[in-house]
Protein backbone atom coordinates (compact mmCIF):
# COMPACT_ATOMS: atom_id res chain seq x y z
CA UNK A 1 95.69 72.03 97.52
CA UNK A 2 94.47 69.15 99.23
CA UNK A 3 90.91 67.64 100.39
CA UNK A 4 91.41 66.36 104.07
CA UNK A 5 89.32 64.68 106.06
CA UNK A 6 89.93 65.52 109.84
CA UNK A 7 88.26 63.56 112.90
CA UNK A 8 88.10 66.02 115.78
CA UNK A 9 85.82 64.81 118.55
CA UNK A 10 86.92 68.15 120.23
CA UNK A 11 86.51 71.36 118.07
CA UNK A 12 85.41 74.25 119.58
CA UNK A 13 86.79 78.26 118.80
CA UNK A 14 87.41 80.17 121.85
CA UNK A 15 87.56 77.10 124.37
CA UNK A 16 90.92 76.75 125.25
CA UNK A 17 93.05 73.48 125.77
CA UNK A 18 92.06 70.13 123.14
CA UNK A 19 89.04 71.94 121.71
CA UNK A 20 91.26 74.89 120.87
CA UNK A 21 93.75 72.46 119.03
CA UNK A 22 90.80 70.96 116.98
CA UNK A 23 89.64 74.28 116.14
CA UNK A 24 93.49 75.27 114.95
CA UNK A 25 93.78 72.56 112.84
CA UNK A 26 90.61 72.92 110.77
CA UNK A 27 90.87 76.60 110.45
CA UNK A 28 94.12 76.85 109.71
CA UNK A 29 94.38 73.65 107.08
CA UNK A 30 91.35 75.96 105.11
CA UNK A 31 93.76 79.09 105.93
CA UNK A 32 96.44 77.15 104.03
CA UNK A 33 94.39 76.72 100.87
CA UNK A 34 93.25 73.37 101.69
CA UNK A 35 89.57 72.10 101.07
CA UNK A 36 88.72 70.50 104.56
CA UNK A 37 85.91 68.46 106.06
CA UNK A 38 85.26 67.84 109.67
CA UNK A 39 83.90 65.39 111.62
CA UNK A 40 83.22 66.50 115.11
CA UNK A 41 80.53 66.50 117.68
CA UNK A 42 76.45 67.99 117.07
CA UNK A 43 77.53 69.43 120.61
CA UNK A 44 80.17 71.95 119.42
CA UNK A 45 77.63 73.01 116.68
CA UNK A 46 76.65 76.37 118.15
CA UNK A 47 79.66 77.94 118.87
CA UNK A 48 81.23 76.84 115.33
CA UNK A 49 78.16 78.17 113.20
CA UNK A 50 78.70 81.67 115.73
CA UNK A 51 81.94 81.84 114.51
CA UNK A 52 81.40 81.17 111.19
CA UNK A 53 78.68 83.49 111.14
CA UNK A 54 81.13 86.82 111.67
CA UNK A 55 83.96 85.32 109.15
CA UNK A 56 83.19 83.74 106.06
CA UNK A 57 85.49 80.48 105.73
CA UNK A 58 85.04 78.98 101.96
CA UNK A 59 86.64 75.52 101.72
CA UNK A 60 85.96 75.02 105.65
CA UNK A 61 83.03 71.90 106.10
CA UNK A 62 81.25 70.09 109.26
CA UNK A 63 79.70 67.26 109.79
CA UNK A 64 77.95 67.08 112.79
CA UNK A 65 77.71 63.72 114.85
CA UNK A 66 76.54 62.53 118.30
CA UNK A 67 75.25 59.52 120.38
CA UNK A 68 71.61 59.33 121.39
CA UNK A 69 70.72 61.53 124.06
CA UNK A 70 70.19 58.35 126.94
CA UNK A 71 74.14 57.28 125.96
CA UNK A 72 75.24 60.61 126.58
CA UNK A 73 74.12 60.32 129.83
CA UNK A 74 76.90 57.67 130.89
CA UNK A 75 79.65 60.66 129.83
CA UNK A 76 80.13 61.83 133.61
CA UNK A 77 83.25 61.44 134.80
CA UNK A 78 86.97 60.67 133.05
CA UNK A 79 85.83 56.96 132.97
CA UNK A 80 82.42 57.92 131.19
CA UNK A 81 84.26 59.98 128.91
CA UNK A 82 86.43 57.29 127.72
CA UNK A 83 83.79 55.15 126.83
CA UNK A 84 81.59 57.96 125.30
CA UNK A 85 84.54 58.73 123.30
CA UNK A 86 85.25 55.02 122.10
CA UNK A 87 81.13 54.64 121.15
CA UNK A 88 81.65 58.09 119.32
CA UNK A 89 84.80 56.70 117.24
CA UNK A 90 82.24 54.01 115.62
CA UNK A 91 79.94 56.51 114.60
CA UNK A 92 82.39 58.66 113.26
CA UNK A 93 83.51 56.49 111.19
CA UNK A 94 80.21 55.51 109.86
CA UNK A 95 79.52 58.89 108.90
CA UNK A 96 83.56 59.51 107.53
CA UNK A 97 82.15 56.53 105.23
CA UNK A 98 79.05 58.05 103.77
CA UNK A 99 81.65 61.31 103.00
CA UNK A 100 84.23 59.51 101.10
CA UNK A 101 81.27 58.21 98.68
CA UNK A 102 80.35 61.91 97.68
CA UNK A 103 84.18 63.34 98.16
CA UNK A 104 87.28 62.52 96.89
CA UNK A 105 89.37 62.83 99.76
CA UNK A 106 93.37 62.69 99.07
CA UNK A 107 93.84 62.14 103.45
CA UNK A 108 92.56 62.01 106.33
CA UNK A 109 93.47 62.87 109.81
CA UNK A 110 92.46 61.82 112.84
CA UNK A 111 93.34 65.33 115.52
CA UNK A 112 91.41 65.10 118.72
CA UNK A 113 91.50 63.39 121.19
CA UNK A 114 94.36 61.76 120.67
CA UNK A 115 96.50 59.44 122.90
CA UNK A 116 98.38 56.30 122.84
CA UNK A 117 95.59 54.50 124.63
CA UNK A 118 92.58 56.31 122.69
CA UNK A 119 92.23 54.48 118.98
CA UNK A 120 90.72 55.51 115.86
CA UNK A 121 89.08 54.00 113.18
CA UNK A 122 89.51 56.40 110.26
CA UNK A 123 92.29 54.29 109.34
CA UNK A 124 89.55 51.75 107.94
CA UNK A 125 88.60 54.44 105.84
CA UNK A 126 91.63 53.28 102.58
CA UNK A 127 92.75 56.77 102.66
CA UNK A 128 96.41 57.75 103.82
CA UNK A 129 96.10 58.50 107.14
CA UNK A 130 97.81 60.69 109.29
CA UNK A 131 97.70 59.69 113.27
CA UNK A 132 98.32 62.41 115.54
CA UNK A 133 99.84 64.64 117.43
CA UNK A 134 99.71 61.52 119.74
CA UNK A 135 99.82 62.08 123.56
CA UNK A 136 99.76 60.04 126.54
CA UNK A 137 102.87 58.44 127.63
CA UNK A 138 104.29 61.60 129.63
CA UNK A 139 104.56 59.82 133.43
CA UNK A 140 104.87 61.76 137.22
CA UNK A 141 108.46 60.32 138.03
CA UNK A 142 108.03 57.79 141.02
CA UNK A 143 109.99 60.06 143.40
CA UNK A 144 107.09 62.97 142.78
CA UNK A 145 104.78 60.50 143.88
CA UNK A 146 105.27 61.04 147.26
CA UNK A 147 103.25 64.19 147.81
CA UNK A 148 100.31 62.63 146.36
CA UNK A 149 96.72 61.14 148.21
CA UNK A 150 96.56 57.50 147.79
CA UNK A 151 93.86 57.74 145.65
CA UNK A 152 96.05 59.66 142.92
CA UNK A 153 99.15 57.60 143.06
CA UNK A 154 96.75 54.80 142.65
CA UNK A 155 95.30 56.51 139.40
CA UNK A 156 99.11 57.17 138.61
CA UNK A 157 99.40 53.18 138.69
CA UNK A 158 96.37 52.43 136.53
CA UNK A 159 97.44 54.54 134.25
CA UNK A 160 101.12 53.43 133.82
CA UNK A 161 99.45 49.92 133.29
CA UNK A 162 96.67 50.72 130.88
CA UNK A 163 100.29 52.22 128.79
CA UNK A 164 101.71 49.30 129.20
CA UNK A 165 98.15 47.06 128.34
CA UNK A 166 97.81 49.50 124.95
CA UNK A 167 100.26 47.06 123.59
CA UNK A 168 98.32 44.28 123.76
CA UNK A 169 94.89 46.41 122.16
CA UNK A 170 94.22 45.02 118.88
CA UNK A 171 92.30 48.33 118.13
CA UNK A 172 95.29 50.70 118.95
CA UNK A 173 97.82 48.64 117.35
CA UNK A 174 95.77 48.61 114.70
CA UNK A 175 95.60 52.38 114.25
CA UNK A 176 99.42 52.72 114.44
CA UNK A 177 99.63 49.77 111.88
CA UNK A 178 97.17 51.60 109.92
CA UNK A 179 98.89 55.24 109.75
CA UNK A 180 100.96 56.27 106.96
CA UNK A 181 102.40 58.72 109.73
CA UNK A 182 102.03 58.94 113.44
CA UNK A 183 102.45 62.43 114.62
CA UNK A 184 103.58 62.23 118.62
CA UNK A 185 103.63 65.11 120.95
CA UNK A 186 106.53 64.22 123.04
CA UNK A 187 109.50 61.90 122.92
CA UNK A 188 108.26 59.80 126.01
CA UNK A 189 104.74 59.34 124.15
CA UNK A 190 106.98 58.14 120.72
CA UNK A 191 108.52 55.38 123.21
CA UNK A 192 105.61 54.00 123.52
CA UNK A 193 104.68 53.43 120.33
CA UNK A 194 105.33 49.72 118.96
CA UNK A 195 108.67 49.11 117.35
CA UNK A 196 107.70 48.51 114.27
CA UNK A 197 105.37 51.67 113.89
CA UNK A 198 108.70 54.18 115.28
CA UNK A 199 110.07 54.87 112.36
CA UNK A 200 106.67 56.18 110.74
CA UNK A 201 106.42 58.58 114.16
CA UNK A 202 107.41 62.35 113.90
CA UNK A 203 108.06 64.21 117.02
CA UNK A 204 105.14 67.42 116.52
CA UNK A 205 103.59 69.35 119.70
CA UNK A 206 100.12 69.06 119.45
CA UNK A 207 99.78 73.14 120.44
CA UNK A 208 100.12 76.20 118.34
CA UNK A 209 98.31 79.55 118.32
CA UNK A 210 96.94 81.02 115.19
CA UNK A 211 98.55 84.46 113.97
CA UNK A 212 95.31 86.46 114.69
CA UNK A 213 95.98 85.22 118.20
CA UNK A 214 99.47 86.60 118.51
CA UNK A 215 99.08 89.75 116.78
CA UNK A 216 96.68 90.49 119.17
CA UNK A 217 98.32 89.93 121.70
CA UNK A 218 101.19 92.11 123.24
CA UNK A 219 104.23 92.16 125.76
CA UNK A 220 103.43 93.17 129.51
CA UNK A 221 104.16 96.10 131.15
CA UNK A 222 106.66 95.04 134.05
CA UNK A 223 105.52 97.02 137.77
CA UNK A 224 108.46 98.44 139.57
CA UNK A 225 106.87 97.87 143.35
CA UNK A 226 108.71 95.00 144.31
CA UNK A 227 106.25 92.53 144.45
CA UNK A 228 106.52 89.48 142.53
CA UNK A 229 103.52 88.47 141.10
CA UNK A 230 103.04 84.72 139.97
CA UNK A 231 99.89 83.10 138.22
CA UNK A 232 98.80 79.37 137.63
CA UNK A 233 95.89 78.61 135.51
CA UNK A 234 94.54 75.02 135.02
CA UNK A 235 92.62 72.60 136.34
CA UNK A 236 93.88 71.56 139.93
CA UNK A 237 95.12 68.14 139.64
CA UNK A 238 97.50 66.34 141.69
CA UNK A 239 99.76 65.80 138.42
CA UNK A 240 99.62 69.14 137.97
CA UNK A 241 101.97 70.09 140.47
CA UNK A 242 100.19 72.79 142.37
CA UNK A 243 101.59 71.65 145.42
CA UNK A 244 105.12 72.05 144.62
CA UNK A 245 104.11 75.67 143.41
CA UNK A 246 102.72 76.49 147.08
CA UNK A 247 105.82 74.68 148.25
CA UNK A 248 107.98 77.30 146.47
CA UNK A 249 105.87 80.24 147.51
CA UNK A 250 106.68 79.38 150.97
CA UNK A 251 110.67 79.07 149.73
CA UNK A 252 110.28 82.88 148.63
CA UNK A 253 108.96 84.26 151.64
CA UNK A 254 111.58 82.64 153.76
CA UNK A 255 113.80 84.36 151.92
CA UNK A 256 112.46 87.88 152.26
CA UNK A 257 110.88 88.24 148.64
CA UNK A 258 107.10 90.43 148.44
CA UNK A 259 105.49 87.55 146.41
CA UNK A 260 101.56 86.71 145.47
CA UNK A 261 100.21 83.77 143.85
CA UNK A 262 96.89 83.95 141.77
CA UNK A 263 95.38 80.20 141.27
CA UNK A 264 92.62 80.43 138.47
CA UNK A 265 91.13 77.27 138.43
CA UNK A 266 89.05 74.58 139.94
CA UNK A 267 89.29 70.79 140.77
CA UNK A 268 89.17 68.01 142.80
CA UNK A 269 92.59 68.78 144.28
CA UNK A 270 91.57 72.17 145.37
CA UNK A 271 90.21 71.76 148.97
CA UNK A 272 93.70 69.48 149.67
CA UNK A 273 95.72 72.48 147.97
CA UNK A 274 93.94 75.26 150.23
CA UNK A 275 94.90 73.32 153.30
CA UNK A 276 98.36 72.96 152.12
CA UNK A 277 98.58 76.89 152.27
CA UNK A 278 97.08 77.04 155.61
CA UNK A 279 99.75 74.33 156.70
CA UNK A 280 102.70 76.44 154.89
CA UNK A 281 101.45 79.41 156.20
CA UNK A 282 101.04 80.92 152.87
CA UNK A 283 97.16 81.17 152.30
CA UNK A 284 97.51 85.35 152.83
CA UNK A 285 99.68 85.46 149.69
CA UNK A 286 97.49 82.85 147.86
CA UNK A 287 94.50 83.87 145.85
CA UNK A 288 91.95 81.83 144.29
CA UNK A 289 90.00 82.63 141.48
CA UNK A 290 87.18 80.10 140.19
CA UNK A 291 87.54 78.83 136.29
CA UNK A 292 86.36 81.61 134.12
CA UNK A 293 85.58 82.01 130.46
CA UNK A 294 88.97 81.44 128.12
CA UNK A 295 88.65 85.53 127.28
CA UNK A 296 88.92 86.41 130.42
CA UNK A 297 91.68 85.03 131.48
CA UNK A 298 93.80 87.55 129.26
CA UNK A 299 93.55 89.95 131.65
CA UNK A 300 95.14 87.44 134.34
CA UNK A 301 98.07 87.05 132.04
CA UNK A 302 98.94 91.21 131.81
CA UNK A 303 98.51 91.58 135.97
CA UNK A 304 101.12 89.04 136.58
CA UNK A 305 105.10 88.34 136.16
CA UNK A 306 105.53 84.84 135.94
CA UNK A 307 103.54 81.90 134.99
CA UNK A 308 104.25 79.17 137.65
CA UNK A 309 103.15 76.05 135.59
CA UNK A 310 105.17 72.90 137.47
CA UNK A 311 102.81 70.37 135.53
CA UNK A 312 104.45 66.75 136.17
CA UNK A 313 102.91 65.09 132.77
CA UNK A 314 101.26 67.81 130.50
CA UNK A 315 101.80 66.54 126.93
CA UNK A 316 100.73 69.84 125.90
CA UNK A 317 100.58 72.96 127.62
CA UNK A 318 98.00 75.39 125.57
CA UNK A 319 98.55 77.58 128.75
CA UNK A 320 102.07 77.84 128.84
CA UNK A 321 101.98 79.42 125.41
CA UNK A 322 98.94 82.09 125.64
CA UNK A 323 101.52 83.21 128.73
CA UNK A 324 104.43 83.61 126.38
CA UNK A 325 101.94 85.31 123.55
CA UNK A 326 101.46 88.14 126.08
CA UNK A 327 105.01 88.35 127.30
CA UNK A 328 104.75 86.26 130.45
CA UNK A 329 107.30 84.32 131.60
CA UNK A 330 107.23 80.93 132.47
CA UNK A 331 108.69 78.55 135.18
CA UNK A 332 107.54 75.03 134.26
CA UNK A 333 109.33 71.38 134.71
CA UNK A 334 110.73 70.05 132.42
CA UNK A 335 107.81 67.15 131.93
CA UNK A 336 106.40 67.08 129.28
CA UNK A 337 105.30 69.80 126.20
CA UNK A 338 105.90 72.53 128.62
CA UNK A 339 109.55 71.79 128.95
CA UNK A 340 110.02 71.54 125.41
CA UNK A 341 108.23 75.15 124.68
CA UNK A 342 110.27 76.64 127.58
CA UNK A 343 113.40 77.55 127.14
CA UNK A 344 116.21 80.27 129.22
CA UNK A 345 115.22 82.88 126.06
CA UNK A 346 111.22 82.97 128.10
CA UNK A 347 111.26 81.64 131.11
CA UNK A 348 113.10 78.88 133.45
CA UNK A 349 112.72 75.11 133.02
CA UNK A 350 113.67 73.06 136.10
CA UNK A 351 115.17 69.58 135.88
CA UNK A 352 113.35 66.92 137.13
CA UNK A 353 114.85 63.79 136.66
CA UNK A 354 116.63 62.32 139.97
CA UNK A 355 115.56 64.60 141.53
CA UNK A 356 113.20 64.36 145.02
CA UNK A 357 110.36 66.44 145.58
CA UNK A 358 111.69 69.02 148.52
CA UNK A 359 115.03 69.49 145.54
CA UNK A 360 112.33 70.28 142.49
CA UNK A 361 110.42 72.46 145.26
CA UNK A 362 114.03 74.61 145.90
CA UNK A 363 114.56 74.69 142.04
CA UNK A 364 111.62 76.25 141.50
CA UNK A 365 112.14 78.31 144.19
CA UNK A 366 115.70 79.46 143.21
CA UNK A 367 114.36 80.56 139.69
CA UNK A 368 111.69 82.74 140.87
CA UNK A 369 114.45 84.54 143.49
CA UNK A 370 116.67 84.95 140.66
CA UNK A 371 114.04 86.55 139.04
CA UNK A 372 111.83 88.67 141.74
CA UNK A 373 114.52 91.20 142.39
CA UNK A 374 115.58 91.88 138.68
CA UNK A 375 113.74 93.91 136.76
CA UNK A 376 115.63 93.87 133.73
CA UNK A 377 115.81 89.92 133.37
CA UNK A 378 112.03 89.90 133.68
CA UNK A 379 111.84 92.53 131.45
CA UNK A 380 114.27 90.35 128.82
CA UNK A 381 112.26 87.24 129.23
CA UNK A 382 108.91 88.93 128.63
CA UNK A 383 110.47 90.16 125.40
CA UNK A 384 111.85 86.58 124.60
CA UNK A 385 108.41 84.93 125.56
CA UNK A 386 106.56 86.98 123.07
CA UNK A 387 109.38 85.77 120.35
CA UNK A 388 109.22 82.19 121.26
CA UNK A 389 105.20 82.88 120.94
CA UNK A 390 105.76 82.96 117.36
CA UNK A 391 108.01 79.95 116.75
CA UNK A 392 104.49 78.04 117.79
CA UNK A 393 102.39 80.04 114.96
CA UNK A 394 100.17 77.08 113.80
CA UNK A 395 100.17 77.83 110.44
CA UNK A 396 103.84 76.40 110.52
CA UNK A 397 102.66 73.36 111.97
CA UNK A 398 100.22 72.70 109.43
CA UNK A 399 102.58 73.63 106.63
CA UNK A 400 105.20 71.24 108.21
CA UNK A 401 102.13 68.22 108.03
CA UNK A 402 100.60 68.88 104.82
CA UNK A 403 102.92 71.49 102.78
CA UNK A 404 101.20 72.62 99.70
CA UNK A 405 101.99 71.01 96.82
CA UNK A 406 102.40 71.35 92.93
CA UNK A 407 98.91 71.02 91.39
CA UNK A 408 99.58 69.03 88.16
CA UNK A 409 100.50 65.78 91.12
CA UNK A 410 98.52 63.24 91.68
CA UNK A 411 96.62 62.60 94.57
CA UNK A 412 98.39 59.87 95.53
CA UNK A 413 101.82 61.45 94.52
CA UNK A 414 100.95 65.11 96.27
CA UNK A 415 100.11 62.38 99.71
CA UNK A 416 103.83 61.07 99.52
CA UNK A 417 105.41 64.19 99.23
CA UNK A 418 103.52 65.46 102.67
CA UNK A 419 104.58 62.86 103.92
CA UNK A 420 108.14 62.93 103.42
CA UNK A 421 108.56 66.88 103.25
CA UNK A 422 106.22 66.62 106.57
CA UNK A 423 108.89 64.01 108.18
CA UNK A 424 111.94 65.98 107.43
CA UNK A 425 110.50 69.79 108.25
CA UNK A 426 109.37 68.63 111.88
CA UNK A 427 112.47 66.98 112.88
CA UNK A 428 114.41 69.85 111.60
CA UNK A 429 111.78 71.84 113.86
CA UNK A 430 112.58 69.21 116.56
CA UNK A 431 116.27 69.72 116.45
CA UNK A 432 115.50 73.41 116.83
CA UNK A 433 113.23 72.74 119.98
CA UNK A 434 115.37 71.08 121.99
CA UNK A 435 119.16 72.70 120.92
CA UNK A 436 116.61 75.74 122.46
């Protein structure tokens, strides 16, 4: 048993997406036998104290930490979130400080948010510190580009500079220098990293779901009235490749297949996306449904067939897996987490690479024919989603990060052996993923 110190700026039960992952990791650390502390925002307060309130969790700790109300004013937006977040880093730390004087903490962990452009300072700390999952340096390949408004392929550009810039942060570099081991979600993000930091770096998803989660879930029932149901949920991005979804719709009908398309979600893409489906002549088959409440959204998952999740960059994909929990299928790119979870067992991945946007449109479009008019491939895949649900279990992600350890170590002995144990379970786990 260890104590660990995690930073997670987003922690919230029941939230879905990064919150969700903060969440999984301090509940299921403490689930492990661990003794865990957790730094994380005054804002996610209430919903953590509700939820402890119904389970006791002994070993489970939070400290609670925000900016002054008048700086959290300037958090509107993605670019006032970034430098919300950075402010909320210092602080962190500050109070991360104050712990270590009262604990003996054997690591610490720095969870949420993470990215290869978004630093943090725990490494000052003097404890071994653990870096990750790091995200970030998943990229919309240029020819994909093309469907976008100016204004996102301009955002597209900024962004693949501010990658390259993180090189030159003193901060970031810092933090990778700093980690004993740098956790990254994706092979593209672990390119990123500097040189000298790679061999420290540990391909790990960032996404799991906890084993309450998937025994409560179940596999679909599969209708038998020919129409092909299909469901994205997510915000509606550009990068999120909405478009090329609508484009494949159209693909189906041409070809004579009963299909409807369920978009649960909102964004600023959305009013360009419904006037795509006019212009297709799809927007009687397409039905959209505003963001709801993460626990309603089950529901979504048992009244469709397929998940239709084309994301071009999604490091993650917390989504893609609550589909394949309930026996969904899944047709996803292969950018990204989502074509790493995906594989012909669940669902279809579509190659990306070289490819031009009208040829990833017909892909997609070619899996979902193959699948509308057989029933007993659906049927398969839903059974193979709700196995591949369970290679994601969380708890094996924690063990693979901070395996328990014999109690008459050292502190500093029972931190190497995470470490290394750590190192070689995930890339076994890696191998796994992709020979998948």
């Amino acid at each position: 048993m260890s104590r660990i110190l995690l930073s997670a700026y987003a922690c919230e039960p029941g939230k879905g997406s990064e919150p969700e992952v903060g969440w999984l990791w301090a509940t299921e650390l403490q689930a492990a036998g661990h003794d865990v502390w957790v730094i994380t925002r005054e804002s996610n307060r209430g919903a953590i104290e509700a939820d402890n309130a119904e389970r006791r969790r002994p070993g489970l700790h939070f400290a609670y930490y925000d900016l002054p109300r008048w700086v959290r004013r300037w958090k509107r937006g993605n670019d006032g979130v970034h430098w919300y977040y950075a402010l909320w880093q210092w602080g962190a730390y500050r109070v991360a400080r104050r712990l270590t004087q009262t604990v003996r903490f054997d690591c610490v962990q720095h969870v949420t948010f993470v990215g290869v452009r978004a630093p943090s300072l725990m490494g000052w700390l003097g404890l071994p510190f653990f870096l990750g999952p790091v995200s970030g340096g998943e990229r919309v390949p240029g020819p994909l580009r093309a469907g976008m408004s100016r204004a996102a392929k301009w955002r597209e550009r900024v962004r693949d500079v501010a990658n390259w810039l993180m090189h030159t942060d003193p901060v970031m570099r810092a933090s990778f220098r700093q980690a004993q081991h740098i956790l990254v979600a994706t092979p593209e993000s672990r390119r990123l990293i500097p040189r000298s930091c790679r061999e420290k770096c540990t391909v790990q998803l960032g996404v799991g779901l906890s084993r309450e989660y998937l025994a409560w879930t179940g596999q679909k029932r599969t209708p038998h009235d020919g129409v092909l149901r299909l469901l994205y949920a997510g915000r509606l991005l550009e990068w999120k490749g909405v478009d090329l979804a609508i484009g494949a719709v159209k693909k189906l009908r041409q070809r004579g297949v009963l299909v409807r398309f369920t978009i649960v979600g909102e964004g600023p893409a959305q009013a360009g996306l419904r006037d795509l489906s006019a212009q297709l002549g799809v927007e009687d088959v397409v039905r959209w449904v505003a963001w709801m409440p993460h626990e309603q959204l089950h529901d979504h998952y048992y009244q469709h067939d397929v998940l239709l999740f084309p994301s071009l960059r999604d490091s993650g994909g917390m989504v893609v897996l609550e589909a394949l929990a309930h026996g969904l299928p899944v047709v996803c790119t292969d950018r990204g987490g989502p074509g790493v979870i995906v594989n012909d067992r669940c669902g279809r991945v579509v190659r990306t690479e070289g490819r031009t946007r009208d040829e990833v449109i017909e892909a997609l479009a070619e899996s979902l024919f193959q699948m509308s008019g057989d029933h007993v491939l659906r049927k398969k895949l839903s059974a193979g989603a709700r196995s591949r649900a369970w290679e994601f279990d969380f708890h094996r992600v924690v063990e693979r990060v901070h395996p328990k350890v014999r109690q008459q170590d050292s502190p500093a002995a029972e931190v190497r052996t995470a470490f290394q144990v750590s190192a070689e379970r995930a890339g076994a786990n890696l191998v796994q993923l992709t020979s998948d």
